[in-house]
N, C-alpha and C. Protein backbone atom coordinates (compact mmCIF):
# COMPACT_ATOMS: atom_id res chain seq x y z
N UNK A 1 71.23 104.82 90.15
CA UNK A 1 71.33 103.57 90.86
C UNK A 1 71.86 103.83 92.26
N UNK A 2 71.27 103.43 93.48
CA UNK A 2 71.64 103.13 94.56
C UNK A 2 72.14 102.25 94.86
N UNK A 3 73.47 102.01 95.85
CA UNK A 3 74.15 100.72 96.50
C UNK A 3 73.43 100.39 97.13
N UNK A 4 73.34 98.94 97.60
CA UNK A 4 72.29 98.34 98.19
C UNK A 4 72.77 98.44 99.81
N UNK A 5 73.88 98.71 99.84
CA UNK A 5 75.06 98.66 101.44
C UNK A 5 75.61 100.13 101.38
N UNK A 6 76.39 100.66 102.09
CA UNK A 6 77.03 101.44 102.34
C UNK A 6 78.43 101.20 102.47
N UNK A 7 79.18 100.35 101.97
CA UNK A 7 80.16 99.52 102.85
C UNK A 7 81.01 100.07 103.84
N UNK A 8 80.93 101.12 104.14
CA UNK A 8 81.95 101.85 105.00
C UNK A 8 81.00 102.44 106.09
N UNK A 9 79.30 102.05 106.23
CA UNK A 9 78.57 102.91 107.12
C UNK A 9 79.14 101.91 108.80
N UNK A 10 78.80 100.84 108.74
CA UNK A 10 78.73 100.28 109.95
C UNK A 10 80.39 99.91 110.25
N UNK A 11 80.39 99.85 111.99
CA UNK A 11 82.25 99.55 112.06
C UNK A 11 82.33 98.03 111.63
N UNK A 12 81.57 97.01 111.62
CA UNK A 12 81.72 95.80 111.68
C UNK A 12 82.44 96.17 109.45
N UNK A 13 81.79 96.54 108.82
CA UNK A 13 81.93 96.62 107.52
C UNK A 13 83.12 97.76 107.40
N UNK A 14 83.00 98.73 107.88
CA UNK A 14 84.75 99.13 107.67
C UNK A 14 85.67 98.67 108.59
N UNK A 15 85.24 98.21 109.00
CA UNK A 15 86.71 97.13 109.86
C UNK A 15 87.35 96.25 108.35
N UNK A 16 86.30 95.53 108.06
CA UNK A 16 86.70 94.26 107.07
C UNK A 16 87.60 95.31 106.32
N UNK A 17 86.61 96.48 105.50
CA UNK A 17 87.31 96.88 104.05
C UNK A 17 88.73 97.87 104.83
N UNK A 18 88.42 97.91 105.37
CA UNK A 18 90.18 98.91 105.89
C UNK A 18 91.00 97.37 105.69
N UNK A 19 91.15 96.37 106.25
CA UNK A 19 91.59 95.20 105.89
C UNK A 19 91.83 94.97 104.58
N UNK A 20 90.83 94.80 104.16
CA UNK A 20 90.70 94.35 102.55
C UNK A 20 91.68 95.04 101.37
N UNK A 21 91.30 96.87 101.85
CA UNK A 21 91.90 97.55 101.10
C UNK A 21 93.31 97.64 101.44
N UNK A 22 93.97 97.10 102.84
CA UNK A 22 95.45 97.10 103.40
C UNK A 22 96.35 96.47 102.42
N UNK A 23 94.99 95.11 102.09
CA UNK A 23 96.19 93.81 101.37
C UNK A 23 96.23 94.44 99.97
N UNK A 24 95.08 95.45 99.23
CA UNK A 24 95.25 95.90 98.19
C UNK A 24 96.03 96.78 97.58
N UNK A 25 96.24 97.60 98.82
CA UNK A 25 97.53 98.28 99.23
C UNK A 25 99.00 97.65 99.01
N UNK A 26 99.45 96.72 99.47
CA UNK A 26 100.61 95.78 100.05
C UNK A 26 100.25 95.22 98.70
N UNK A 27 99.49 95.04 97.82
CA UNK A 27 99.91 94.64 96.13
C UNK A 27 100.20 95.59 95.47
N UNK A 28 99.83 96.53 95.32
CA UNK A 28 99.87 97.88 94.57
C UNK A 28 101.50 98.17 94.90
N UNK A 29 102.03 98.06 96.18
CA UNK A 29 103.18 98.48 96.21
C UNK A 29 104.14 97.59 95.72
N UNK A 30 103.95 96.49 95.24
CA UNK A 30 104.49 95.43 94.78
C UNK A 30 105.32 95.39 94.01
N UNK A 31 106.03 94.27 93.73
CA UNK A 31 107.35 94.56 92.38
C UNK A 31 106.43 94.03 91.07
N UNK A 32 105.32 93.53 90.56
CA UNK A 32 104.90 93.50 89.11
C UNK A 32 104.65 94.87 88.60
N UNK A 33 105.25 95.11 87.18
CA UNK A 33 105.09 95.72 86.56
C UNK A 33 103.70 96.53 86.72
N UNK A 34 103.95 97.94 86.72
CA UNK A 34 102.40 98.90 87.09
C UNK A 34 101.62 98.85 85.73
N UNK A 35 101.94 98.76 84.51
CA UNK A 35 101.28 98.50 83.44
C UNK A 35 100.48 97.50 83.68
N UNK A 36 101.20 96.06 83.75
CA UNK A 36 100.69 94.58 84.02
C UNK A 36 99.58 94.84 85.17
N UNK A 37 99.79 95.53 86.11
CA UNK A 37 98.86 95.52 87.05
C UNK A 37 97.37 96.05 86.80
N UNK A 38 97.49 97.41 86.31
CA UNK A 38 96.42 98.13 85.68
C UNK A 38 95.75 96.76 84.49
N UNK A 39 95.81 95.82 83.89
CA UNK A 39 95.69 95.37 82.45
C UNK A 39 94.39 94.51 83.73
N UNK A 40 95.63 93.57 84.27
CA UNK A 40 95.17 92.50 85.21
C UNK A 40 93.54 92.93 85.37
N UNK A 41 93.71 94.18 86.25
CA UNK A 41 92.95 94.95 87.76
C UNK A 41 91.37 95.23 86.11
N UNK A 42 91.55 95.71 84.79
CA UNK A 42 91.06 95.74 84.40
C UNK A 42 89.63 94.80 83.61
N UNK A 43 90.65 93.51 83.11
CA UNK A 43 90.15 92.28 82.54
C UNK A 43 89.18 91.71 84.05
N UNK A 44 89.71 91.35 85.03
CA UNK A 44 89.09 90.93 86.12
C UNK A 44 87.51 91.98 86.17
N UNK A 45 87.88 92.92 86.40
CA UNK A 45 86.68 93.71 86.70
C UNK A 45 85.87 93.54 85.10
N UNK A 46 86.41 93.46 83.94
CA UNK A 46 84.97 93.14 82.94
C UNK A 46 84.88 91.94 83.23
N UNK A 47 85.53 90.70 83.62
CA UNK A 47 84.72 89.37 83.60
C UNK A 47 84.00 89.46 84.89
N UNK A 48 83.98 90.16 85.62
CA UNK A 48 82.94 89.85 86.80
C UNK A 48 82.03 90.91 86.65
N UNK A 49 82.12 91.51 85.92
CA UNK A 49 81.06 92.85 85.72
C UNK A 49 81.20 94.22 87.00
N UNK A 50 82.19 94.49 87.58
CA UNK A 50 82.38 95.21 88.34
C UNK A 50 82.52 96.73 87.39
N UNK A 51 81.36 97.15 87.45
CA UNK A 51 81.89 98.51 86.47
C UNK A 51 82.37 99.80 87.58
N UNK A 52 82.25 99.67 88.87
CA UNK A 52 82.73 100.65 89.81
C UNK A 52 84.80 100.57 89.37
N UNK A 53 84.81 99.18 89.41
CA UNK A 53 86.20 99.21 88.97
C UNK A 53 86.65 99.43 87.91
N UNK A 54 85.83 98.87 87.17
CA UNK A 54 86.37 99.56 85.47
C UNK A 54 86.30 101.09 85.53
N UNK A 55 85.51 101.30 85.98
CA UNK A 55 85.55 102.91 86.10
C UNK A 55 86.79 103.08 86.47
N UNK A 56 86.87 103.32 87.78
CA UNK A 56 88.66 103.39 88.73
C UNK A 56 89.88 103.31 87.71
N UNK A 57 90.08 101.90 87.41
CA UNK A 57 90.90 100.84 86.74
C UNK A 57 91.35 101.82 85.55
N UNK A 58 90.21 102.38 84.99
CA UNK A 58 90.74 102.27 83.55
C UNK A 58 91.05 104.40 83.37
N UNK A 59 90.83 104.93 84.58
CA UNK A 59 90.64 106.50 84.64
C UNK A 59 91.88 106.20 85.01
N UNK A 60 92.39 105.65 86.63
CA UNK A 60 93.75 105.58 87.14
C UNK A 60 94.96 105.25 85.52
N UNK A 61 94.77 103.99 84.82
CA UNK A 61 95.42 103.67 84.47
C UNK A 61 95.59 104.69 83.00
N UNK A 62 94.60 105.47 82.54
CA UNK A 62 95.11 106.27 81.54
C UNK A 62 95.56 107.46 81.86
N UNK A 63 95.25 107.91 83.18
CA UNK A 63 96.14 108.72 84.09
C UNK A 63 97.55 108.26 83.90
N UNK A 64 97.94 107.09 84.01
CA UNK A 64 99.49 106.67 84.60
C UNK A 64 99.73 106.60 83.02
N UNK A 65 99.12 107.03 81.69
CA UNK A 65 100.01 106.90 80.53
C UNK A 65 99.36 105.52 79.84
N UNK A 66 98.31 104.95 80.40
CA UNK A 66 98.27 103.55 79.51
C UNK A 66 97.43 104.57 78.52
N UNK A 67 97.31 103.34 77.33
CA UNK A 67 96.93 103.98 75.78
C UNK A 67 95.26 103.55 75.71
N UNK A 68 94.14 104.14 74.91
CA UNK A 68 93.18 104.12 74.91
C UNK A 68 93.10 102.35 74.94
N UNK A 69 93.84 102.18 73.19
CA UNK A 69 93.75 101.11 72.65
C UNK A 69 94.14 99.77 73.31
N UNK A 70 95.10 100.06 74.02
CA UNK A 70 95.32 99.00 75.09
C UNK A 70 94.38 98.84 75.86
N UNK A 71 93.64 99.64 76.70
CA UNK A 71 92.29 99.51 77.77
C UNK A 71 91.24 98.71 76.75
N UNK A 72 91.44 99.56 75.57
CA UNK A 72 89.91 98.90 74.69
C UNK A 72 90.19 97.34 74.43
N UNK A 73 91.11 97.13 74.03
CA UNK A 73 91.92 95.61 73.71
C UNK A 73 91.89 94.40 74.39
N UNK A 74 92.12 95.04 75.89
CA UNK A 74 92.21 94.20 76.90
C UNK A 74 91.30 92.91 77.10
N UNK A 75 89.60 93.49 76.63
CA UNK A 75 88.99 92.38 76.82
C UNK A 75 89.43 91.53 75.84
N UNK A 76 90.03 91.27 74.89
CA UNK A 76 90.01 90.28 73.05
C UNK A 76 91.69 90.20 73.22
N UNK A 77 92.78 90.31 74.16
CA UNK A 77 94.02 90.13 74.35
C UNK A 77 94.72 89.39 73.59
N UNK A 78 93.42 88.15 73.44
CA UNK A 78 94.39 87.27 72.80
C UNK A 78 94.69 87.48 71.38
N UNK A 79 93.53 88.22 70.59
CA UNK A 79 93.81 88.72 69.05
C UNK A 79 94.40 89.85 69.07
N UNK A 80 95.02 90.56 69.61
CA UNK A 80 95.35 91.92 70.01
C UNK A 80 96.73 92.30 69.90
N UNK A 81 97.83 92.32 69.25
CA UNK A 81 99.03 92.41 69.12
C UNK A 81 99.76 93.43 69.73
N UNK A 82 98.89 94.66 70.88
CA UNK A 82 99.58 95.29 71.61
C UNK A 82 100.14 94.99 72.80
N UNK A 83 99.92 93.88 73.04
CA UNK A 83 100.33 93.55 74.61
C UNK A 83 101.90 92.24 74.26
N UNK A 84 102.42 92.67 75.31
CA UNK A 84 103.74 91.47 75.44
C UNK A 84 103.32 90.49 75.94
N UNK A 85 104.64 89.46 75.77
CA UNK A 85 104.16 87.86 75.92
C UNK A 85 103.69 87.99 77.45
N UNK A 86 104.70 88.81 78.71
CA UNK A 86 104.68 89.20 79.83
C UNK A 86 102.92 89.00 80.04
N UNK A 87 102.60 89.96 79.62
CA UNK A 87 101.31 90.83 79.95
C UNK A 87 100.28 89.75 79.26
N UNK A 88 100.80 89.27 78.31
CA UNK A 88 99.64 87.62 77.67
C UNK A 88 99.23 86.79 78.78
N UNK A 89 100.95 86.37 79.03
CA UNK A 89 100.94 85.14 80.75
C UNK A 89 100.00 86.02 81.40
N UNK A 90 99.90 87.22 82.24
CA UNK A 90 99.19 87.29 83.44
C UNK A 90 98.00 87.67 82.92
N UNK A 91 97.54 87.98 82.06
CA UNK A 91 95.89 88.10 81.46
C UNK A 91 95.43 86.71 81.52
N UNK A 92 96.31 85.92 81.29
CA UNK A 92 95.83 84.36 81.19
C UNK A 92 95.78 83.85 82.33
N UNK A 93 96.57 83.88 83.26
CA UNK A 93 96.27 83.51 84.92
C UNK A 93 94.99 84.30 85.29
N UNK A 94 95.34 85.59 85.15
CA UNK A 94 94.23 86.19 85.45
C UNK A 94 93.03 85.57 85.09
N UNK A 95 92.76 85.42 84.13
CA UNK A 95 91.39 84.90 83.50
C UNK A 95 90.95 83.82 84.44
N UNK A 96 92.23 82.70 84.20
CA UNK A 96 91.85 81.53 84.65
C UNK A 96 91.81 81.41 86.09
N UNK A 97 92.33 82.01 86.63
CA UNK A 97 92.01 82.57 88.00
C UNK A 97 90.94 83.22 88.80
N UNK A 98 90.03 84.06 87.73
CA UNK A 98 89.27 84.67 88.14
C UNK A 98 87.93 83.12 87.66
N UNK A 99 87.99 82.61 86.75
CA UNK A 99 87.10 81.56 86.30
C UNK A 99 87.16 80.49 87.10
N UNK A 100 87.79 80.33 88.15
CA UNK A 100 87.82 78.80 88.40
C UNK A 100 86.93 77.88 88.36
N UNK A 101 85.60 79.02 88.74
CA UNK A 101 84.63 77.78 88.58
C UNK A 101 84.36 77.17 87.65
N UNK A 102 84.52 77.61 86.20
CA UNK A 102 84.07 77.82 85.21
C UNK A 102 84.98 76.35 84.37
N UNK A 103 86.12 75.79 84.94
CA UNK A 103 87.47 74.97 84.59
C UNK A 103 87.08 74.22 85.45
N UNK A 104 87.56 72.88 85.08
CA UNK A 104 86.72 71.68 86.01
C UNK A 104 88.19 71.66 86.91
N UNK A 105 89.89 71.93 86.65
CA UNK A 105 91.04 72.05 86.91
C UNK A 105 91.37 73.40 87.68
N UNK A 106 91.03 74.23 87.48
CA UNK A 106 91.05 75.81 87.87
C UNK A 106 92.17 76.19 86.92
N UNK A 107 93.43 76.92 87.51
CA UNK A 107 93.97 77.33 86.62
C UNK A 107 95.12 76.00 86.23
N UNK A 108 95.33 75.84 84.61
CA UNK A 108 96.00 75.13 83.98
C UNK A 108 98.06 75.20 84.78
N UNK A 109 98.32 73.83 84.42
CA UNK A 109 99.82 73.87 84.56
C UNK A 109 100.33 74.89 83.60
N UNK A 110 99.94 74.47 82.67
CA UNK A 110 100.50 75.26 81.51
C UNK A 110 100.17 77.20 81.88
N UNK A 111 99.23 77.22 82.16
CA UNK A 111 99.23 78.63 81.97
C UNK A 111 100.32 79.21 83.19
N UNK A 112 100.29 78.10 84.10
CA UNK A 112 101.15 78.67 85.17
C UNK A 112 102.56 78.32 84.83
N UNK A 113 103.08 77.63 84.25
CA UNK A 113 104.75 77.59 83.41
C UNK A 113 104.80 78.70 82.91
N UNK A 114 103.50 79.13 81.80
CA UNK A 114 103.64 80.30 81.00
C UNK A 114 103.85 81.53 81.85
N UNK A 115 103.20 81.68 82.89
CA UNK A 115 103.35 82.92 83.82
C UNK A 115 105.40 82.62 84.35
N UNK A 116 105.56 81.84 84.86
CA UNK A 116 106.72 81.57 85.15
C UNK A 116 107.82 82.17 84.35
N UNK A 117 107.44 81.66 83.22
CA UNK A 117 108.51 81.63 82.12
C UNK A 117 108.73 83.83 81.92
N UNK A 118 108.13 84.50 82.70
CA UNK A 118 107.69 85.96 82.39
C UNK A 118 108.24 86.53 83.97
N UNK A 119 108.00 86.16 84.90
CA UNK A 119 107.58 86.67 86.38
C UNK A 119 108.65 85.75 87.59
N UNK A 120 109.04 86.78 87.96
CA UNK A 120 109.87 85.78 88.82
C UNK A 120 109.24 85.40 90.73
N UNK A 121 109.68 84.95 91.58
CA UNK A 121 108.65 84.26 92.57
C UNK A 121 108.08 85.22 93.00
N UNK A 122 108.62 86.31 93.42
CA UNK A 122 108.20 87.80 94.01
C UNK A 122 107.31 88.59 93.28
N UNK A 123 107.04 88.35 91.97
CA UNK A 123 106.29 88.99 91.01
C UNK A 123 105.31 88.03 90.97
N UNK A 124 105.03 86.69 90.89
CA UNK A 124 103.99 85.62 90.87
C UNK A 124 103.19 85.81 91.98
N UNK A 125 103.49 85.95 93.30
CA UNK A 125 103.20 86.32 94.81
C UNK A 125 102.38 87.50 94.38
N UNK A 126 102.28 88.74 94.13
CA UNK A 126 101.98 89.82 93.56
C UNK A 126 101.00 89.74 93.16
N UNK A 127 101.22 88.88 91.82
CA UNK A 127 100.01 88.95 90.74
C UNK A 127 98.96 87.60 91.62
N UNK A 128 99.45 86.76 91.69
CA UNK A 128 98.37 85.61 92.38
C UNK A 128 97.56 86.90 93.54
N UNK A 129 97.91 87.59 94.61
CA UNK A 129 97.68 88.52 95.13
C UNK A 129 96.75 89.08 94.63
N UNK A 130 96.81 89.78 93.73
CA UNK A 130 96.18 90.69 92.81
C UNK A 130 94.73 90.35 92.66
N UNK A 131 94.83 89.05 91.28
CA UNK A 131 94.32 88.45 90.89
C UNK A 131 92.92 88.02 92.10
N UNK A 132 93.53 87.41 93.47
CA UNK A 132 92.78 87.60 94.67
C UNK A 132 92.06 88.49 95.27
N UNK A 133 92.70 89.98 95.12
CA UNK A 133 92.36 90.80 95.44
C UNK A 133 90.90 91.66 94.85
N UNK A 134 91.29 91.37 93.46
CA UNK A 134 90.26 92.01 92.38
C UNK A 134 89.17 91.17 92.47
N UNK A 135 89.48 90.00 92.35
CA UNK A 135 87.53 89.31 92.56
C UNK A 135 87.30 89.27 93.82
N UNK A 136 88.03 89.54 94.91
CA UNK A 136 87.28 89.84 96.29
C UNK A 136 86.16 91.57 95.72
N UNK A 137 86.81 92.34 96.07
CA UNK A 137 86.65 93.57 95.85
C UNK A 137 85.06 93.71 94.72
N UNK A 138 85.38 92.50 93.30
CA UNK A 138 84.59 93.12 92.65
C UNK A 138 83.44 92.21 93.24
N UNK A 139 83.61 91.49 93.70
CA UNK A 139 82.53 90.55 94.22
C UNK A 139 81.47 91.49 95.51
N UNK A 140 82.44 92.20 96.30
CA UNK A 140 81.91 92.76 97.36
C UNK A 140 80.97 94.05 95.98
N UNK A 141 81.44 94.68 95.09
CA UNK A 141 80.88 95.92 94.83
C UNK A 141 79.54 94.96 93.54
N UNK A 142 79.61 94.23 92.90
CA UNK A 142 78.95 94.03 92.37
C UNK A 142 77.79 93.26 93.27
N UNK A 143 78.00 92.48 94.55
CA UNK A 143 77.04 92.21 95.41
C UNK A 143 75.75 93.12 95.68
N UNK A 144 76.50 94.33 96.10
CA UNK A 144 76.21 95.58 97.06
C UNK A 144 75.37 96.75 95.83
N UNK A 145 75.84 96.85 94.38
CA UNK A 145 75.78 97.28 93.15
C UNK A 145 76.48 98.37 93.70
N UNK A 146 77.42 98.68 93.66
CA UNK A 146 77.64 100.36 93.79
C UNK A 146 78.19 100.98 92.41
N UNK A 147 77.75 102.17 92.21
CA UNK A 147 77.54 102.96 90.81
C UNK A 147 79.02 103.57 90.64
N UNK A 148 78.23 103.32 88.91
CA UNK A 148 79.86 103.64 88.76
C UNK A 148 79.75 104.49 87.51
N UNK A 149 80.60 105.76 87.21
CA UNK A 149 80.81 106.48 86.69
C UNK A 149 81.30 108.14 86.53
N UNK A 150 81.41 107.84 88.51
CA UNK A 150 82.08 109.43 88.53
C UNK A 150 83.05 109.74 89.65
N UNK A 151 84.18 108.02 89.03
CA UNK A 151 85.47 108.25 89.84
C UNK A 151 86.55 109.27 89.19
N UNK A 152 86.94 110.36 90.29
CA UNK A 152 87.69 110.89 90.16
C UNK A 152 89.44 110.38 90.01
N UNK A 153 90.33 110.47 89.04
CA UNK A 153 91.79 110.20 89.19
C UNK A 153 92.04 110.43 90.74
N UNK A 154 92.65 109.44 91.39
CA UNK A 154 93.41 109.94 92.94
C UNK A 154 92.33 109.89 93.36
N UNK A 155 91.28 110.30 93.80
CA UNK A 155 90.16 110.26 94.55
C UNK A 155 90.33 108.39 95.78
N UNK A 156 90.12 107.28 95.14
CA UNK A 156 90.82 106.56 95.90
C UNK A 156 92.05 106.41 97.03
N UNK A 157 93.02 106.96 96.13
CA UNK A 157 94.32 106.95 96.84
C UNK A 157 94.43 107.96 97.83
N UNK A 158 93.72 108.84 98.00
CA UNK A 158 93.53 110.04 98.88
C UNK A 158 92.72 109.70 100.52
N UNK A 159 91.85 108.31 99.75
CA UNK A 159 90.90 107.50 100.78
C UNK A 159 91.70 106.60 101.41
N UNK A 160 92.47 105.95 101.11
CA UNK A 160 93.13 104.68 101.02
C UNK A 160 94.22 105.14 101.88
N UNK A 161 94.64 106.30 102.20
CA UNK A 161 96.00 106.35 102.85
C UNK A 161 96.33 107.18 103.82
């Protein structure tokens, strides 16, 4: 499979993503939990079908120690008894965040008490962030199709900085 773009050939298009990837940056360094983040960065990329990121997402994150079964889980969370209430709340923003269209409300009060009740303002900032970040990103790669299956661990972060 070929990308349909290059995104980094023309300056007008790496102008944006040096941007793009800054604010992705400035989350990553963030105070939410790096587990929670990897789970998030994961679920987002299967509901939008971004498999360049699932690729990334799920190599980085079993790099950093996450467990097979947790990555495999992630999509069915809610029947899944490995994840904390923590990591429930932001799969559930997440979701509903990434769906808005899909919710005639976007994301529920309730799910956002529930995130509350887990995350404090500096960690909500973060993940709302995040959450932003990942359907930008997967939106741009699933637009463009770019292939996915032979991200290297670090290979990103080596680009990125």
């Amino acid at each position: 499979m070929e990308p349909r773009l290059n995104l980094a050939a023309t300056i007008a298009s790496s102008k944006a993503m040096k941007h793009i990837m800054s604010a992705g940056m400035a989350v990553a360094d963030g105070p939410l939990p790096h587990a929670t983040r990897d789970l998030v960065m994961i679920r987002i990329s299967q509901i939008n079908g971004c498999a360049v990121c699932i690729d990334m997402h799920t190599k980085e994150a079993a790099a950093a120690g996450e467990t097979s079964a947790r990555m495999h889980l992630v999509a069915a969370w809610r029947e899944a008894t490995v994840f904390t209430d923590a990591e429930r709340a932001a799969l559930e923003l997440a979701e509903q965040g990434t769906r808005i269209a899909d919710g005639a409300g976007g994301v529920t009060d309730e799910a956002w008490q529930n995130a509350e009740k887990h995350y404090d303002e500096q960690q909500l900032v973060a993940l709302v962030s995040l959450i932003a970040f990942m359907n930008t990103v997967n939106r741009l790669n699933v637009i463009t199709q770019q292939p996915a299956g032979d991200y290297q661990v670090g290979a990103f972060s080596a680009v990125a900085h």
